[in-house]
C-alpha atoms as a PDB file:
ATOM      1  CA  UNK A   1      11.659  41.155 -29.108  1.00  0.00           C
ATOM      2  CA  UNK A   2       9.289  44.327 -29.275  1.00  0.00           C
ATOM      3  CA  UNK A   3      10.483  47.383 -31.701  1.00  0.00           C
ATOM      4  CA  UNK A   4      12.406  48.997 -28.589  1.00  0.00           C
ATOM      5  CA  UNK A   5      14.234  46.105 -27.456  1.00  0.00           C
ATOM      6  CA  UNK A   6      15.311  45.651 -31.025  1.00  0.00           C
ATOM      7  CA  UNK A   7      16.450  49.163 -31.226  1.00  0.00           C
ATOM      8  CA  UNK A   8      17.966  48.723 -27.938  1.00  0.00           C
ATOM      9  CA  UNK A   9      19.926  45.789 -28.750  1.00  0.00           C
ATOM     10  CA  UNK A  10      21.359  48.025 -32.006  1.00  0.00           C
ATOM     11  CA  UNK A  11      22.525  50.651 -29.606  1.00  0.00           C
ATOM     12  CA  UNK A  12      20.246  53.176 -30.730  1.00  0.00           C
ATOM     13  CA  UNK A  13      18.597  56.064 -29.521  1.00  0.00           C
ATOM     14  CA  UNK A  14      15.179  57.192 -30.717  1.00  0.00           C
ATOM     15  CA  UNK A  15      16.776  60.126 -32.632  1.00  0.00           C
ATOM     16  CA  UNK A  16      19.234  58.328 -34.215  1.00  0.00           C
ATOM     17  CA  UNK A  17      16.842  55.133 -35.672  1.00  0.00           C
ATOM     18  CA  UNK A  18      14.520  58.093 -37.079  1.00  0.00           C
ATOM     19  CA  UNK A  19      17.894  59.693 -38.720  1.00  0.00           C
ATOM     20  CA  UNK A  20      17.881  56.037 -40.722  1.00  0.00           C
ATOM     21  CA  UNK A  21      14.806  56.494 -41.710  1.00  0.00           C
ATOM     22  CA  UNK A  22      14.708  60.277 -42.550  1.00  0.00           C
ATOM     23  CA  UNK A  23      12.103  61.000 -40.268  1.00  0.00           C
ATOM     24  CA  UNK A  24      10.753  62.872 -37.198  1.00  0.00           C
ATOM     25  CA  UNK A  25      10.481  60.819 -34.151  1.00  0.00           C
ATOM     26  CA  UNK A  26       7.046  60.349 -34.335  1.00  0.00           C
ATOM     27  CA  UNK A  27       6.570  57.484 -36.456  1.00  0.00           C
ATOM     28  CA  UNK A  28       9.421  55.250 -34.845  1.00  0.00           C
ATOM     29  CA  UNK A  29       7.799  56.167 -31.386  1.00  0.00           C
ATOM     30  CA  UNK A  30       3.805  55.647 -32.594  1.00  0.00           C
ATOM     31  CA  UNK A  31       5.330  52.110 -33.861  1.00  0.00           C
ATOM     32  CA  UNK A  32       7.067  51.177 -30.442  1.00  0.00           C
ATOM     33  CA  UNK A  33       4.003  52.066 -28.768  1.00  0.00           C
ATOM     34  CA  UNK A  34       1.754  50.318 -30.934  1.00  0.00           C
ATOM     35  CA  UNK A  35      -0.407  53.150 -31.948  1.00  0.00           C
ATOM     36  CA  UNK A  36       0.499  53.165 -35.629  1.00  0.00           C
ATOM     37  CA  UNK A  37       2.909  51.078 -37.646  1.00  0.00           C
ATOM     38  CA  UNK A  38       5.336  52.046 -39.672  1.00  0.00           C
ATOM     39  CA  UNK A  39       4.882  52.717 -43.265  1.00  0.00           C
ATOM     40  CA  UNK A  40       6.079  50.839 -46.124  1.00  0.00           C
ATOM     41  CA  UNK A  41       9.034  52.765 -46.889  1.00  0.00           C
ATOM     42  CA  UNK A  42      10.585  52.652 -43.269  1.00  0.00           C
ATOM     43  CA  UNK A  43      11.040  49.189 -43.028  1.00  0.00           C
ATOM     44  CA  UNK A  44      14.063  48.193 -45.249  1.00  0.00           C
ATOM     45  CA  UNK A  45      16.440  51.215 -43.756  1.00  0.00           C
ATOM     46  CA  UNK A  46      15.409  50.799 -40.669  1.00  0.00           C
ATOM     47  CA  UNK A  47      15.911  46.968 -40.703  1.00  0.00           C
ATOM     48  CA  UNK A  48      19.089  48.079 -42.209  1.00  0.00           C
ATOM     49  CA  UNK A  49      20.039  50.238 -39.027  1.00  0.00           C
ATOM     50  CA  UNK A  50      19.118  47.425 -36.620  1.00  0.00           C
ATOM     51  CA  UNK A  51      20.907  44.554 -38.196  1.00  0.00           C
ATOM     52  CA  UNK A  52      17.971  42.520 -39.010  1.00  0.00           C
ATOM     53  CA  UNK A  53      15.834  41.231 -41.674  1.00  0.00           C
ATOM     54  CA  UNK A  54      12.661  42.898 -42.440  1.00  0.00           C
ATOM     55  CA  UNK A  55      11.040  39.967 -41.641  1.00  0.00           C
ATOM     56  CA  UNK A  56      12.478  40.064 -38.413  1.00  0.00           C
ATOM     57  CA  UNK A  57      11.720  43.563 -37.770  1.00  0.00           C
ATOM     58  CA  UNK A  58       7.962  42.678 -38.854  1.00  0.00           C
ATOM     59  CA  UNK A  59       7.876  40.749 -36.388  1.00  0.00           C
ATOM     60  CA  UNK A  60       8.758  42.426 -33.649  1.00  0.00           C
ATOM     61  CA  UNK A  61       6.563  45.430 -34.984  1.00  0.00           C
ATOM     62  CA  UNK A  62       3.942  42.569 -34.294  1.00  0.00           C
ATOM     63  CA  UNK A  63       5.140  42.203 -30.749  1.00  0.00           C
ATOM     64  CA  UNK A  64       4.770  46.059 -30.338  1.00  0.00           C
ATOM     65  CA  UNK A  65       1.146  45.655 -31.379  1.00  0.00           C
ATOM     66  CA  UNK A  66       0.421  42.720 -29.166  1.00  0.00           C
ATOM     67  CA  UNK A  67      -0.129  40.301 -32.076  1.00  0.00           C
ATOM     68  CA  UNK A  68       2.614  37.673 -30.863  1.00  0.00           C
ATOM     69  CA  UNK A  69       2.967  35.986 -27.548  1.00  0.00           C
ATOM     70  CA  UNK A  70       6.099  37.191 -26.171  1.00  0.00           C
ATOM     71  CA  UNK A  71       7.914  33.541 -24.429  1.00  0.00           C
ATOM     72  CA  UNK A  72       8.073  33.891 -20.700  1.00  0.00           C
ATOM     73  CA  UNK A  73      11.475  33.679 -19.389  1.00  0.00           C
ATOM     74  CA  UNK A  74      11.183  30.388 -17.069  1.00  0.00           C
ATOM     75  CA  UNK A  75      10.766  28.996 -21.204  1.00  0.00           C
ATOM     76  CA  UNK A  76      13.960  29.885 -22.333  1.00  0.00           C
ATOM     77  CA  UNK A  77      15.639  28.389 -19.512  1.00  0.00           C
ATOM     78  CA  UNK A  78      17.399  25.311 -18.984  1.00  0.00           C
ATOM     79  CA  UNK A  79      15.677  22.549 -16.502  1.00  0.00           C
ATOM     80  CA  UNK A  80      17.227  22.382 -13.277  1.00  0.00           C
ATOM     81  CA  UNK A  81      20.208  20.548 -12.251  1.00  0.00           C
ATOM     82  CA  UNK A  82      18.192  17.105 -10.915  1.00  0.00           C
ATOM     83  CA  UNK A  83      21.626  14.800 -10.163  1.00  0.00           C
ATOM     84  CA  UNK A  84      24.222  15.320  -7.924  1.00  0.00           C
ATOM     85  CA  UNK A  85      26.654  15.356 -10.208  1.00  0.00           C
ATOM     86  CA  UNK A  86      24.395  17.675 -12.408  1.00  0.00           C
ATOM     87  CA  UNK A  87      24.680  19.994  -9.498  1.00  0.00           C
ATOM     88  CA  UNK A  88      28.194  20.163  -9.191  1.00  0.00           C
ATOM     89  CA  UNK A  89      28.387  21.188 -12.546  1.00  0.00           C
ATOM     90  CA  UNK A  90      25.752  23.739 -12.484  1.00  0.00           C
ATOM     91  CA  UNK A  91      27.525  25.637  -8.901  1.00  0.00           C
ATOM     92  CA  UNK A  92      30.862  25.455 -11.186  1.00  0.00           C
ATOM     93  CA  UNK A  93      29.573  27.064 -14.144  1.00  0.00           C
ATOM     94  CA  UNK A  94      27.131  29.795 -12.539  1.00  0.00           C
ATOM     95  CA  UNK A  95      28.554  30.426  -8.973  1.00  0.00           C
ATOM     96  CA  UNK A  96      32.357  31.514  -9.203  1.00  0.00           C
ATOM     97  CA  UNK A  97      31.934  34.294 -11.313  1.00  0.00           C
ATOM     98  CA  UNK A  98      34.568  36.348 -11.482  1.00  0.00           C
ATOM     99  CA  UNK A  99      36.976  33.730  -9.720  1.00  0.00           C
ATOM    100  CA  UNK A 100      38.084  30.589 -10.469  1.00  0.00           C
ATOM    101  CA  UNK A 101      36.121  27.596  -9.590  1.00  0.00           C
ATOM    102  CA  UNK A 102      37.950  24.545  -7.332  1.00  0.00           C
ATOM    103  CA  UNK A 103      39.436  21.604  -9.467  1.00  0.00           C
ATOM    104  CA  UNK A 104      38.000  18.259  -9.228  1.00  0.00           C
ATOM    105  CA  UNK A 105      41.250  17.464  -6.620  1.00  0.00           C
ATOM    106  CA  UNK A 106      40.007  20.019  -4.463  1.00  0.00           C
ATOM    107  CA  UNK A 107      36.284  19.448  -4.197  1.00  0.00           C
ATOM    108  CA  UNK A 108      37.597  16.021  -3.520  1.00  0.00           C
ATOM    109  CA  UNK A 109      40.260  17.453  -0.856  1.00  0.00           C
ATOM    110  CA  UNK A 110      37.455  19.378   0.868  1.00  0.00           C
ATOM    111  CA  UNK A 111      34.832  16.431   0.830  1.00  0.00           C
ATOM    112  CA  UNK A 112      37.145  14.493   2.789  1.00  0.00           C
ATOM    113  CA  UNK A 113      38.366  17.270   5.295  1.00  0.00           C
ATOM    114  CA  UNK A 114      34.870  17.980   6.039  1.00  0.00           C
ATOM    115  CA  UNK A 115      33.712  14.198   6.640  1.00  0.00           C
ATOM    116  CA  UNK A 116      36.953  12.741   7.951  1.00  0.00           C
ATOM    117  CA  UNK A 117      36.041   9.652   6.856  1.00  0.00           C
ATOM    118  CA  UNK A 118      35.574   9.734   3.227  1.00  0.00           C
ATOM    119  CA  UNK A 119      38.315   8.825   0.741  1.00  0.00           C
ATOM    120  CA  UNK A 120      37.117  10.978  -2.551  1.00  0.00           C
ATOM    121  CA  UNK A 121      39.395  11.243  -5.109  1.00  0.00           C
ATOM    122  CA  UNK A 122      39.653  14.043  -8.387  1.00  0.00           C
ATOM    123  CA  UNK A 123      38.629  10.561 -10.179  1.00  0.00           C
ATOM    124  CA  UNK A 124      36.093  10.108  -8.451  1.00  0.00           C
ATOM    125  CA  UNK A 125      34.765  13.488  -8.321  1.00  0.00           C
ATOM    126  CA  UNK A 126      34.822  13.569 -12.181  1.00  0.00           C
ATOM    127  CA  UNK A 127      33.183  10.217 -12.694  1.00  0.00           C
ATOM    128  CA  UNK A 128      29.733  12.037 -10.279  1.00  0.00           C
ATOM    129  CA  UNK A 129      29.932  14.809 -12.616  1.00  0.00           C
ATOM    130  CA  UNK A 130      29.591  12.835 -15.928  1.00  0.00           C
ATOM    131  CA  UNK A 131      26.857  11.467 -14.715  1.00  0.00           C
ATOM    132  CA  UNK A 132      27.579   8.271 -12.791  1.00  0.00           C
ATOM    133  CA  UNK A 133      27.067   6.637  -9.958  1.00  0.00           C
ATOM    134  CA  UNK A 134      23.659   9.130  -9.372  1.00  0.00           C
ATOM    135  CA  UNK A 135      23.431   7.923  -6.032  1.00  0.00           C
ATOM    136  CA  UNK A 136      25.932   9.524  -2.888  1.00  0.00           C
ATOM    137  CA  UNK A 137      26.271   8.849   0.650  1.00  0.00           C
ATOM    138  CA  UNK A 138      25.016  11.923   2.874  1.00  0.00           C
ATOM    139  CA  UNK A 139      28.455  12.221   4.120  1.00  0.00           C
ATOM    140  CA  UNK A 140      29.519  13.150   0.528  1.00  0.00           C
ATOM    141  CA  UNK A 141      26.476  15.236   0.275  1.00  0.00           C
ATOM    142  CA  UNK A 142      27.525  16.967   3.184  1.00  0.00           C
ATOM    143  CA  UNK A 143      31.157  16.984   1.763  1.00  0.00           C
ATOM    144  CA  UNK A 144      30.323  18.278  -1.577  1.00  0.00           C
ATOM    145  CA  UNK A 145      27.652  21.041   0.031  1.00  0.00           C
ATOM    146  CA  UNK A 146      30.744  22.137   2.096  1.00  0.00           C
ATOM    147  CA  UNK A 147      33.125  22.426  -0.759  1.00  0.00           C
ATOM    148  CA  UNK A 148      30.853  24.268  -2.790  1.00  0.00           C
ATOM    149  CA  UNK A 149      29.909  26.571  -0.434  1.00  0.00           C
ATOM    150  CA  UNK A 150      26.279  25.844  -0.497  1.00  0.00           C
ATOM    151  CA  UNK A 151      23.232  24.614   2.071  1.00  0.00           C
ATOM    152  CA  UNK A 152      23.307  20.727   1.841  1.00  0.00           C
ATOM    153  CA  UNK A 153      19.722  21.089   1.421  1.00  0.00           C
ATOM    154  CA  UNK A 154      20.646  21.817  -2.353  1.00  0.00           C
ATOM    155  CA  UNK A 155      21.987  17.884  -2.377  1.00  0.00           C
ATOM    156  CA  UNK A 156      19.608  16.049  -0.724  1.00  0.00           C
ATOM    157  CA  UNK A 157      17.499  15.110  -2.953  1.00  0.00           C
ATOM    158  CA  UNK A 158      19.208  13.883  -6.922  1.00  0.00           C
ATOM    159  CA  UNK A 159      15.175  13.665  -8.105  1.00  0.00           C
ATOM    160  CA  UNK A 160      14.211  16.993  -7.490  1.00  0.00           C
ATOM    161  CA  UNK A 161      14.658  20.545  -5.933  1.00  0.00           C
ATOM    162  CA  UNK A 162      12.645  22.122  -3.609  1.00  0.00           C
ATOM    163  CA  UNK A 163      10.944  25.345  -4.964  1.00  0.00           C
ATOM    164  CA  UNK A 164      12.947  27.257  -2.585  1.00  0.00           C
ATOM    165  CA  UNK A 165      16.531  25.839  -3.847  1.00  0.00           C
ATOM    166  CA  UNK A 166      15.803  25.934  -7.087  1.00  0.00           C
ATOM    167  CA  UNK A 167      14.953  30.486  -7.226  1.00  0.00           C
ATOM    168  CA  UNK A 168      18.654  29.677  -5.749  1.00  0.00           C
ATOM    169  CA  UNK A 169      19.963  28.432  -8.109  1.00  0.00           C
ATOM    170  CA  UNK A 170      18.436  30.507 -10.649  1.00  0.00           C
ATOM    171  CA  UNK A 171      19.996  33.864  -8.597  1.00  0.00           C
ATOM    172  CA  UNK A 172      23.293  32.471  -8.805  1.00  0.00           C
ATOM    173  CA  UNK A 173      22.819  31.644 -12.868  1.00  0.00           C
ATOM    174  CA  UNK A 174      21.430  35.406 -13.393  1.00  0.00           C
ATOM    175  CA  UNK A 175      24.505  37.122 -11.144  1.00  0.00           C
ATOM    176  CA  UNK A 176      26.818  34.813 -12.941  1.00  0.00           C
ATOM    177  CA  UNK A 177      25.036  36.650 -16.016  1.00  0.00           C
ATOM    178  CA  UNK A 178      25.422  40.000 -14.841  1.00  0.00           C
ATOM    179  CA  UNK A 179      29.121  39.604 -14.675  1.00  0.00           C
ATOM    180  CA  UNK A 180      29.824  37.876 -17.576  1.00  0.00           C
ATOM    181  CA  UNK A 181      27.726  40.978 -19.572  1.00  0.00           C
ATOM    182  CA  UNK A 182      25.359  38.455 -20.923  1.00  0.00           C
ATOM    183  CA  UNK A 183      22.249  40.713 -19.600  1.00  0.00           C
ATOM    184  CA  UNK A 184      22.664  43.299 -22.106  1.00  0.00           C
ATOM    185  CA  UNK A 185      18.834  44.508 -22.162  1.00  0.00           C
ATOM    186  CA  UNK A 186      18.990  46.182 -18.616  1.00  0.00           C
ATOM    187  CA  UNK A 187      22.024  48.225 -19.908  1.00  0.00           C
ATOM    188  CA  UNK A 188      20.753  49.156 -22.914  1.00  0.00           C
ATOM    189  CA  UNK A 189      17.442  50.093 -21.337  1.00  0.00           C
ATOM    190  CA  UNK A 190      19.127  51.694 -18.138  1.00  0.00           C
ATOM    191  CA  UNK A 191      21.978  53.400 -18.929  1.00  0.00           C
ATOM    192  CA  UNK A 192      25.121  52.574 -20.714  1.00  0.00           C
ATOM    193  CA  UNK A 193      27.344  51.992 -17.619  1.00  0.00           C
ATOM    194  CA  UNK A 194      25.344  49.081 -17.159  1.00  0.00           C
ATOM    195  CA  UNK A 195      23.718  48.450 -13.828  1.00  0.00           C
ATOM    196  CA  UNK A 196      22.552  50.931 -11.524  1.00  0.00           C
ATOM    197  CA  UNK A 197      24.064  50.589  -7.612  1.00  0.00           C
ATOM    198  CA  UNK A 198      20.768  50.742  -6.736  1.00  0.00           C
ATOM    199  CA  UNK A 199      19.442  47.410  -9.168  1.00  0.00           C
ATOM    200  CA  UNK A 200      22.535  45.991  -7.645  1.00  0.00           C
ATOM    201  CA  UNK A 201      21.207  46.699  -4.206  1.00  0.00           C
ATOM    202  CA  UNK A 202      17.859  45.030  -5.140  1.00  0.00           C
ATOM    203  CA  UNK A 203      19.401  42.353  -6.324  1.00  0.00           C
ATOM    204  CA  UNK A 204      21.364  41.578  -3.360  1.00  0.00           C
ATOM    205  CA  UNK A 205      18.510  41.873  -1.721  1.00  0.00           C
ATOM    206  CA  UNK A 206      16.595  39.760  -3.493  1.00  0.00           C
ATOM    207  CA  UNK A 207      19.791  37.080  -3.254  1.00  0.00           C
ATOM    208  CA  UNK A 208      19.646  37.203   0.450  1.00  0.00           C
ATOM    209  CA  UNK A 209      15.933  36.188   0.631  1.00  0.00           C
ATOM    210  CA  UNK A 210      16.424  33.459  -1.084  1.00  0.00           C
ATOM    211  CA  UNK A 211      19.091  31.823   0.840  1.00  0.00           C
ATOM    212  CA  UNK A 212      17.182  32.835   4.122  1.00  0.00           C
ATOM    213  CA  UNK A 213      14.561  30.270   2.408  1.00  0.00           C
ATOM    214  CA  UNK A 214      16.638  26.792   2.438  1.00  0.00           C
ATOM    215  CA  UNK A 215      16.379  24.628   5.264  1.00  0.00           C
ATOM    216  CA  UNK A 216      19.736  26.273   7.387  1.00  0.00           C
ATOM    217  CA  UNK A 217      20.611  28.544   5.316  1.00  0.00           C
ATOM    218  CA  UNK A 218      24.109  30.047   5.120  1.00  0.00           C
ATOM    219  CA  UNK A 219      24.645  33.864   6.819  1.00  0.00           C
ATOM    220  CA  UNK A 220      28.397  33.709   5.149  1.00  0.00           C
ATOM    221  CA  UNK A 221      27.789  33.147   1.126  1.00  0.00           C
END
Protein backbone atom coordinates (compact mmCIF):
# COMPACT_ATOMS: atom_id res chain seq x y z
CA UNK A 1 0.00 0.00 0.00
CA UNK A 2 0.75 3.77 -0.95
CA UNK A 3 0.82 6.46 2.13
CA UNK A 4 -3.08 7.10 1.56
CA UNK A 5 -4.24 3.69 1.50
CA UNK A 6 -2.29 3.19 4.67
CA UNK A 7 -3.88 6.14 6.23
CA UNK A 8 -7.06 4.97 4.88
CA UNK A 9 -6.92 1.63 6.28
CA UNK A 10 -6.18 3.53 9.95
CA UNK A 11 -9.38 5.43 9.54
CA UNK A 12 -7.83 8.64 9.21
CA UNK A 13 -8.44 11.80 7.75
CA UNK A 14 -5.70 14.08 6.44
CA UNK A 15 -6.22 16.47 9.41
CA UNK A 16 -6.18 14.10 11.89
CA UNK A 17 -2.69 11.99 10.69
CA UNK A 18 -1.03 15.65 10.61
CA UNK A 19 -2.51 16.18 14.38
CA UNK A 20 -0.04 12.91 15.12
CA UNK A 21 2.51 14.42 13.77
CA UNK A 22 2.09 18.08 14.98
CA UNK A 23 1.96 19.43 11.71
CA UNK A 24 0.13 21.39 8.96
CA UNK A 25 -1.26 19.30 6.26
CA UNK A 26 1.22 20.00 3.94
CA UNK A 27 3.85 17.63 4.59
CA UNK A 28 1.50 14.46 5.02
CA UNK A 29 -0.16 15.58 1.64
CA UNK A 30 3.43 16.49 -0.36
CA UNK A 31 4.34 12.76 0.95
CA UNK A 32 1.06 11.04 -0.43
CA UNK A 33 1.61 12.75 -3.55
CA UNK A 34 5.09 12.01 -3.89
CA UNK A 35 6.40 15.47 -4.16
CA UNK A 36 8.42 15.48 -0.95
CA UNK A 37 8.88 12.89 1.75
CA UNK A 38 8.47 13.16 5.02
CA UNK A 39 11.11 14.23 7.35
CA UNK A 40 12.89 12.30 9.85
CA UNK A 41 10.97 13.21 12.77
CA UNK A 42 7.44 12.31 11.27
CA UNK A 43 7.96 8.88 10.79
CA UNK A 44 7.86 7.13 14.26
CA UNK A 45 4.40 9.08 15.39
CA UNK A 46 3.01 8.78 12.44
CA UNK A 47 3.80 5.01 12.12
CA UNK A 48 2.49 5.14 15.56
CA UNK A 49 -0.99 6.60 14.37
CA UNK A 50 -1.30 4.06 11.54
CA UNK A 51 -0.52 0.90 13.36
CA UNK A 52 2.53 0.01 11.55
CA UNK A 53 6.16 -0.29 11.72
CA UNK A 54 8.29 2.38 10.37
CA UNK A 55 9.60 0.08 8.16
CA UNK A 56 6.36 -0.55 6.90
CA UNK A 57 5.40 2.94 6.56
CA UNK A 58 8.85 3.42 4.57
CA UNK A 59 7.71 1.43 2.43
CA UNK A 60 4.73 2.51 1.42
CA UNK A 61 6.24 6.16 1.38
CA UNK A 62 8.26 4.27 -1.42
CA UNK A 63 5.08 3.25 -3.15
CA UNK A 64 3.93 6.97 -3.00
CA UNK A 65 7.13 7.85 -4.84
CA UNK A 66 6.87 5.15 -7.42
CA UNK A 67 9.97 3.28 -6.19
CA UNK A 68 8.08 -0.18 -5.62
CA UNK A 69 5.99 -2.15 -8.01
CA UNK A 70 2.65 -2.15 -6.60
CA UNK A 71 1.28 -6.32 -7.23
CA UNK A 72 -1.56 -6.34 -9.68
CA UNK A 73 -4.63 -7.76 -8.30
CA UNK A 74 -5.14 -10.94 -10.72
CA UNK A 75 -1.55 -11.79 -8.35
CA UNK A 76 -3.08 -11.91 -5.20
CA UNK A 77 -5.73 -14.09 -6.29
CA UNK A 78 -6.37 -17.60 -6.00
CA UNK A 79 -6.22 -19.84 -9.43
CA UNK A 80 -9.46 -20.76 -10.66
CA UNK A 81 -11.59 -23.54 -9.65
CA UNK A 82 -10.26 -26.23 -12.60
CA UNK A 83 -12.35 -29.59 -11.18
CA UNK A 84 -15.76 -30.12 -10.87
CA UNK A 85 -15.73 -30.70 -7.58
CA UNK A 86 -13.37 -27.60 -7.18
CA UNK A 87 -16.28 -25.75 -8.61
CA UNK A 88 -18.82 -26.76 -6.37
CA UNK A 89 -16.86 -25.59 -3.70
CA UNK A 90 -15.92 -22.33 -5.10
CA UNK A 91 -20.15 -21.41 -6.05
CA UNK A 92 -20.64 -22.49 -2.18
CA UNK A 93 -18.17 -20.32 -0.70
CA UNK A 94 -18.50 -17.08 -3.02
CA UNK A 95 -22.12 -17.23 -4.43
CA UNK A 96 -24.73 -17.43 -1.46
CA UNK A 97 -23.76 -14.51 0.23
CA UNK A 98 -25.92 -13.42 2.53
CA UNK A 99 -27.98 -16.81 2.49
CA UNK A 100 -27.28 -20.07 3.21
CA UNK A 101 -25.78 -22.32 0.70
CA UNK A 102 -27.69 -25.97 -0.17
CA UNK A 103 -26.31 -29.06 1.82
CA UNK A 104 -24.59 -31.76 0.07
CA UNK A 105 -28.32 -33.77 0.33
CA UNK A 106 -29.76 -31.13 -1.58
CA UNK A 107 -27.38 -30.48 -4.44
CA UNK A 108 -27.73 -34.19 -4.62
CA UNK A 109 -31.75 -33.92 -4.40
CA UNK A 110 -31.70 -31.33 -7.20
CA UNK A 111 -29.14 -33.24 -9.51
CA UNK A 112 -31.47 -35.98 -9.64
CA UNK A 113 -34.82 -33.96 -10.06
CA UNK A 114 -33.29 -32.21 -12.86
CA UNK A 115 -31.89 -35.44 -14.76
CA UNK A 116 -34.50 -37.98 -13.71
CA UNK A 117 -32.25 -40.50 -14.13
CA UNK A 118 -29.41 -39.98 -11.88
CA UNK A 119 -29.17 -41.54 -8.41
CA UNK A 120 -26.67 -38.86 -6.54
CA UNK A 121 -26.41 -39.15 -3.13
CA UNK A 122 -25.06 -36.33 -0.14
CA UNK A 123 -22.14 -39.14 -0.21
CA UNK A 124 -21.59 -38.87 -3.26
CA UNK A 125 -21.79 -35.26 -3.66
CA UNK A 126 -19.12 -34.90 -0.89
CA UNK A 127 -16.74 -37.48 -2.26
CA UNK A 128 -16.73 -34.83 -6.01
CA UNK A 129 -16.00 -32.10 -3.73
CA UNK A 130 -12.87 -33.58 -1.99
CA UNK A 131 -11.57 -34.07 -4.97
CA UNK A 132 -12.49 -37.47 -6.40
CA UNK A 133 -13.70 -39.07 -9.04
CA UNK A 134 -12.62 -35.65 -11.35
CA UNK A 135 -14.49 -36.98 -14.07
CA UNK A 136 -18.78 -36.54 -14.27
CA UNK A 137 -21.31 -37.57 -16.64
CA UNK A 138 -22.95 -34.44 -18.52
CA UNK A 139 -26.14 -35.39 -16.97
CA UNK A 140 -24.55 -34.57 -13.55
CA UNK A 141 -23.00 -31.59 -15.09
CA UNK A 142 -26.23 -30.54 -16.10
CA UNK A 143 -27.58 -31.60 -12.60
CA UNK A 144 -25.04 -29.84 -10.59
CA UNK A 145 -25.24 -26.49 -13.06
CA UNK A 146 -29.01 -26.63 -12.19
CA UNK A 147 -28.62 -26.91 -8.49
CA UNK A 148 -26.23 -24.27 -8.30
CA UNK A 149 -27.94 -21.99 -10.19
CA UNK A 150 -25.34 -21.48 -12.78
CA UNK A 151 -24.84 -21.85 -16.90
CA UNK A 152 -23.62 -25.51 -17.38
CA UNK A 153 -21.10 -23.97 -19.49
CA UNK A 154 -19.24 -23.28 -16.08
CA UNK A 155 -18.97 -27.42 -15.84
CA UNK A 156 -18.08 -28.50 -18.97
CA UNK A 157 -14.87 -28.52 -19.03
CA UNK A 158 -12.82 -29.92 -15.28
CA UNK A 159 -9.31 -28.71 -17.27
CA UNK A 160 -10.07 -25.31 -17.77
CA UNK A 161 -12.47 -22.24 -17.91
CA UNK A 162 -13.26 -20.28 -20.65
CA UNK A 163 -12.12 -16.58 -20.29
CA UNK A 164 -15.64 -15.62 -20.24
CA UNK A 165 -16.66 -18.03 -17.14
CA UNK A 166 -13.93 -17.44 -15.35
CA UNK A 167 -14.58 -12.87 -15.02
CA UNK A 168 -17.78 -14.96 -13.65
CA UNK A 169 -16.61 -16.37 -11.32
CA UNK A 170 -14.41 -13.71 -10.21
CA UNK A 171 -17.83 -11.23 -9.97
CA UNK A 172 -19.42 -13.60 -7.81
CA UNK A 173 -16.00 -13.90 -5.43
CA UNK A 174 -15.80 -9.86 -5.34
CA UNK A 175 -19.87 -9.43 -4.49
CA UNK A 176 -19.44 -12.22 -2.05
CA UNK A 177 -16.64 -9.66 -0.79
CA UNK A 178 -18.67 -6.72 -0.75
CA UNK A 179 -21.07 -8.32 1.61
CA UNK A 180 -18.98 -9.95 3.82
CA UNK A 181 -17.09 -6.18 4.34
CA UNK A 182 -13.89 -7.67 3.20
CA UNK A 183 -13.45 -4.64 0.54
CA UNK A 184 -12.68 -2.14 3.05
CA UNK A 185 -10.51 0.26 0.67
CA UNK A 186 -13.60 1.50 -1.42
CA UNK A 187 -15.23 2.54 1.95
CA UNK A 188 -12.54 4.07 3.35
CA UNK A 189 -11.78 5.91 0.13
CA UNK A 190 -15.59 6.61 -0.67
CA UNK A 191 -17.36 7.35 2.16
CA UNK A 192 -17.90 5.68 5.43
CA UNK A 193 -21.36 4.16 4.68
CA UNK A 194 -19.56 2.04 2.46
CA UNK A 195 -20.69 1.71 -1.12
CA UNK A 196 -22.27 4.24 -3.09
CA UNK A 197 -25.92 3.12 -4.86
CA UNK A 198 -24.45 4.27 -7.72
CA UNK A 199 -20.92 1.76 -7.52
CA UNK A 200 -23.60 -0.71 -6.72
CA UNK A 201 -25.37 0.12 -9.92
CA UNK A 202 -22.07 -0.29 -11.87
CA UNK A 203 -21.47 -3.22 -10.46
CA UNK A 204 -24.61 -4.83 -11.32
CA UNK A 205 -24.01 -3.75 -14.39
CA UNK A 206 -20.92 -4.97 -14.84
CA UNK A 207 -22.39 -8.56 -13.29
CA UNK A 208 -24.95 -8.69 -15.97
CA UNK A 209 -22.39 -8.45 -18.84
CA UNK A 210 -20.72 -11.04 -17.78
CA UNK A 211 -23.34 -13.60 -17.59
CA UNK A 212 -24.71 -12.29 -21.03
CA UNK A 213 -21.07 -13.71 -22.09
CA UNK A 214 -21.45 -17.67 -21.31
CA UNK A 215 -22.67 -19.85 -23.86
CA UNK A 216 -26.81 -19.56 -22.74
CA UNK A 217 -26.55 -17.55 -20.28
CA UNK A 218 -29.11 -17.26 -17.46
CA UNK A 219 -31.74 -13.97 -17.60
CA UNK A 220 -32.94 -15.21 -13.87
CA UNK A 221 -29.55 -15.22 -11.56
Amino acid sequence: MDLQLLRCDAGLSVAQASEAIHASRVPLSNAESGRRRLQDAYVGPLSHAYGVTTEELLAAQDVSFGLRRVRPLRETRPSAPRTVGEKINYLLEHGYAGRTPPSDEQIAQAVNHHSGTTHMTADDIATLRSGTPTTVSDAVRAGLAHALQVDIALFQDDAELSPAAGEFLEAIRFLGSIHQGQILGLAARGNQAGLSAGMMAKINEVVGELKNKLPGGQSEQ
